[in-house]
Protein backbone atom coordinates (compact mmCIF):
# COMPACT_ATOMS: atom_id res chain seq x y z
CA UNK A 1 -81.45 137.08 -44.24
CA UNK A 2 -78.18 136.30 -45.94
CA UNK A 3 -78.36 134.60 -49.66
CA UNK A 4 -75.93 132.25 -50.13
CA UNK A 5 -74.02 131.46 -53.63
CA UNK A 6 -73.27 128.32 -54.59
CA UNK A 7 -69.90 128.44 -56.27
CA UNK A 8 -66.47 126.41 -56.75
CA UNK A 9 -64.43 128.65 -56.19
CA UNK A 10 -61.99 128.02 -53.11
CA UNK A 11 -62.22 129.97 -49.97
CA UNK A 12 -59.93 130.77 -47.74
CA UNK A 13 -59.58 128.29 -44.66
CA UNK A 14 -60.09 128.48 -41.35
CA UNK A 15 -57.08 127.76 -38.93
CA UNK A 16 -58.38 125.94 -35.56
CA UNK A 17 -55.26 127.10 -34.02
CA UNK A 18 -56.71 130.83 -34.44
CA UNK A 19 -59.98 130.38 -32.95
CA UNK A 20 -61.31 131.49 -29.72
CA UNK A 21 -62.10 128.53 -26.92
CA UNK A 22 -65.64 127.89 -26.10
CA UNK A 23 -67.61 129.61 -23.56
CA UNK A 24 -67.70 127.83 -20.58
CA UNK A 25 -71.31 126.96 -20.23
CA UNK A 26 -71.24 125.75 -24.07
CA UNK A 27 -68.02 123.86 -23.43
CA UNK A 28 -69.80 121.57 -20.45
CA UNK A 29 -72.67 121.30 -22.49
CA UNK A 30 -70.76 119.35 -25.37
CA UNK A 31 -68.83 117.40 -22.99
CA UNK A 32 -71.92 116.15 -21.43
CA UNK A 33 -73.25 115.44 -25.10
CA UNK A 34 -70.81 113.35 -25.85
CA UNK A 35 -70.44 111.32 -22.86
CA UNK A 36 -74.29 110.58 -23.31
CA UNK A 37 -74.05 109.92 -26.63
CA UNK A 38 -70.85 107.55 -26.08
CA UNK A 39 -72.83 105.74 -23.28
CA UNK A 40 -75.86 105.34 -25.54
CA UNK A 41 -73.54 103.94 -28.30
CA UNK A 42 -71.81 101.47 -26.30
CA UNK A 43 -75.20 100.35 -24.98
CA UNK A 44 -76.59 99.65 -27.97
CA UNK A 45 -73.64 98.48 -30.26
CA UNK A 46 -73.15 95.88 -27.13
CA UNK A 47 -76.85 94.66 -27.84
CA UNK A 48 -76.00 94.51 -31.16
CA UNK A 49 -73.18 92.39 -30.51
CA UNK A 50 -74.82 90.11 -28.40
CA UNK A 51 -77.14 88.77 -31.11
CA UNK A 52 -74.51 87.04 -33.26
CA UNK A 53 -73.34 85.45 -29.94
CA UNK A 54 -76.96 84.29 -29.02
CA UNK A 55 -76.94 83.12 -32.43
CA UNK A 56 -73.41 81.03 -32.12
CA UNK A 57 -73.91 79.80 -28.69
CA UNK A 58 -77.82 79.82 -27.99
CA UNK A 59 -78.92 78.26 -31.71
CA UNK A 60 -82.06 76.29 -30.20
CA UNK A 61 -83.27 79.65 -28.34
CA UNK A 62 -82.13 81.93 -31.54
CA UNK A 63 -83.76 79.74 -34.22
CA UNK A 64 -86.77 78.87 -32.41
CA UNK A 65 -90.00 80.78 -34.53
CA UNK A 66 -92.46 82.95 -32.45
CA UNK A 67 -94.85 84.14 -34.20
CA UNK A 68 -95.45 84.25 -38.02
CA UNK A 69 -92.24 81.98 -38.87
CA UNK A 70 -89.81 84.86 -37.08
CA UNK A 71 -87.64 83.82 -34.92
CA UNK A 72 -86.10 85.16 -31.76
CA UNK A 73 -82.87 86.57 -33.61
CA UNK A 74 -84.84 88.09 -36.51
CA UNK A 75 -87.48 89.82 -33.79
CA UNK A 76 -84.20 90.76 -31.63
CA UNK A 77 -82.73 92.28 -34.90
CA UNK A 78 -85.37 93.52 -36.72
CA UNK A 79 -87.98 94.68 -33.91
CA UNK A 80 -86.44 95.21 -30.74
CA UNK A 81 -83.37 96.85 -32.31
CA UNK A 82 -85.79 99.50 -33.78
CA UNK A 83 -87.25 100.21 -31.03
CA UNK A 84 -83.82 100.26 -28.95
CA UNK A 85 -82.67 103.08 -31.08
CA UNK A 86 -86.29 105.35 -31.04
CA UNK A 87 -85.76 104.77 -27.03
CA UNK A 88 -82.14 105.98 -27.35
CA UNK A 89 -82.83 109.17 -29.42
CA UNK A 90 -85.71 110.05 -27.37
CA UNK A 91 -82.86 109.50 -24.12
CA UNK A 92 -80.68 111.70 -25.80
CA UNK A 93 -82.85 114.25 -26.60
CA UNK A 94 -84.64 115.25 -23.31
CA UNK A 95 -81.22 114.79 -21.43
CA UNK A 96 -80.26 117.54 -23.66
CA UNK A 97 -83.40 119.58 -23.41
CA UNK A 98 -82.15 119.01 -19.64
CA UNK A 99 -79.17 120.39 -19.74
CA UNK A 100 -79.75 123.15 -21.53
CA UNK A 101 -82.39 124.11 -19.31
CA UNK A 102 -80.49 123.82 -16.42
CA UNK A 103 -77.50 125.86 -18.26
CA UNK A 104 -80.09 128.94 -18.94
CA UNK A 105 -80.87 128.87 -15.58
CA UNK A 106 -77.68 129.61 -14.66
CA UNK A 107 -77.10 132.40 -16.87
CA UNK A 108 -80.48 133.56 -15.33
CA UNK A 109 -78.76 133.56 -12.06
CA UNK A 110 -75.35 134.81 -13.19
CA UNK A 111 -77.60 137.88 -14.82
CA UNK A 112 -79.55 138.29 -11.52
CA UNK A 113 -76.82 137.85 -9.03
CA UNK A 114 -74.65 141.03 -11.13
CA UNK A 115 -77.02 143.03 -9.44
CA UNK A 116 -76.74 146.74 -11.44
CA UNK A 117 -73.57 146.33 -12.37
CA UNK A 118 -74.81 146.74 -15.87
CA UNK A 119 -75.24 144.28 -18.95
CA UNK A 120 -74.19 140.51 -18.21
CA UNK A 121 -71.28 139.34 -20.59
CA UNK A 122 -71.66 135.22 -20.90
């Protein structure tokens, strides 16, 4: 395992014009990513949104108390926004355990389909 130093000293950089593309298979796999994780924003920044609004044009809903002297905007901010966003990562992250289970087994296949060609190259 590889100790790393901690220093100031300035290293050289790295030119993005230089690197190689993606493979494939990692290339879809980020694209996906961040079309789910766009979605998921937009979903939840729109919820977000809304309260303010309910807050403007619903005030007798908004203000009314439930329980414990919290009302419906606090418990829409406070509780339900919580659990929005445990509900969104947990989304996110078995749509990704998804798709990279689904991208293995396609390398699987790739490796099997070669036949005895030799070694696969990704």
């Amino acid at each position: 395992m590889k100790d790393y130093v901690m220093t100031d000293e300035k290293k050289e950089k790295i030119d993005v014009e230089n690197l190689l593309p993606l493979e494939e298979d990692t290339s879809r796999i980020m694209k996906s990513e961040f079309r789910t994780g766009l979605l998921l924003t937009i979903i939840y920044f729109a919820f977000i949104f809304l309260i303010p609004i309910l807050n403007w044009y619903k005030q007798d809903w908004a203000f009314s108390k439930m329980w414990g002297g919290m009302s419906n905007s606090w418990f829409l901010t406070a509780i339900v926004s919580m659990a929005m966003a445990f509900c969104i990562a947990y989304i996110h992250t078995k749509l990704y355990e998804k798709r990279l289970e689904k991208y293995d087994l396609m390398k699987i296949n790739k490796v099997a389909n070669q036949g005895d060609r030799g070694h696969f190259k990704g």
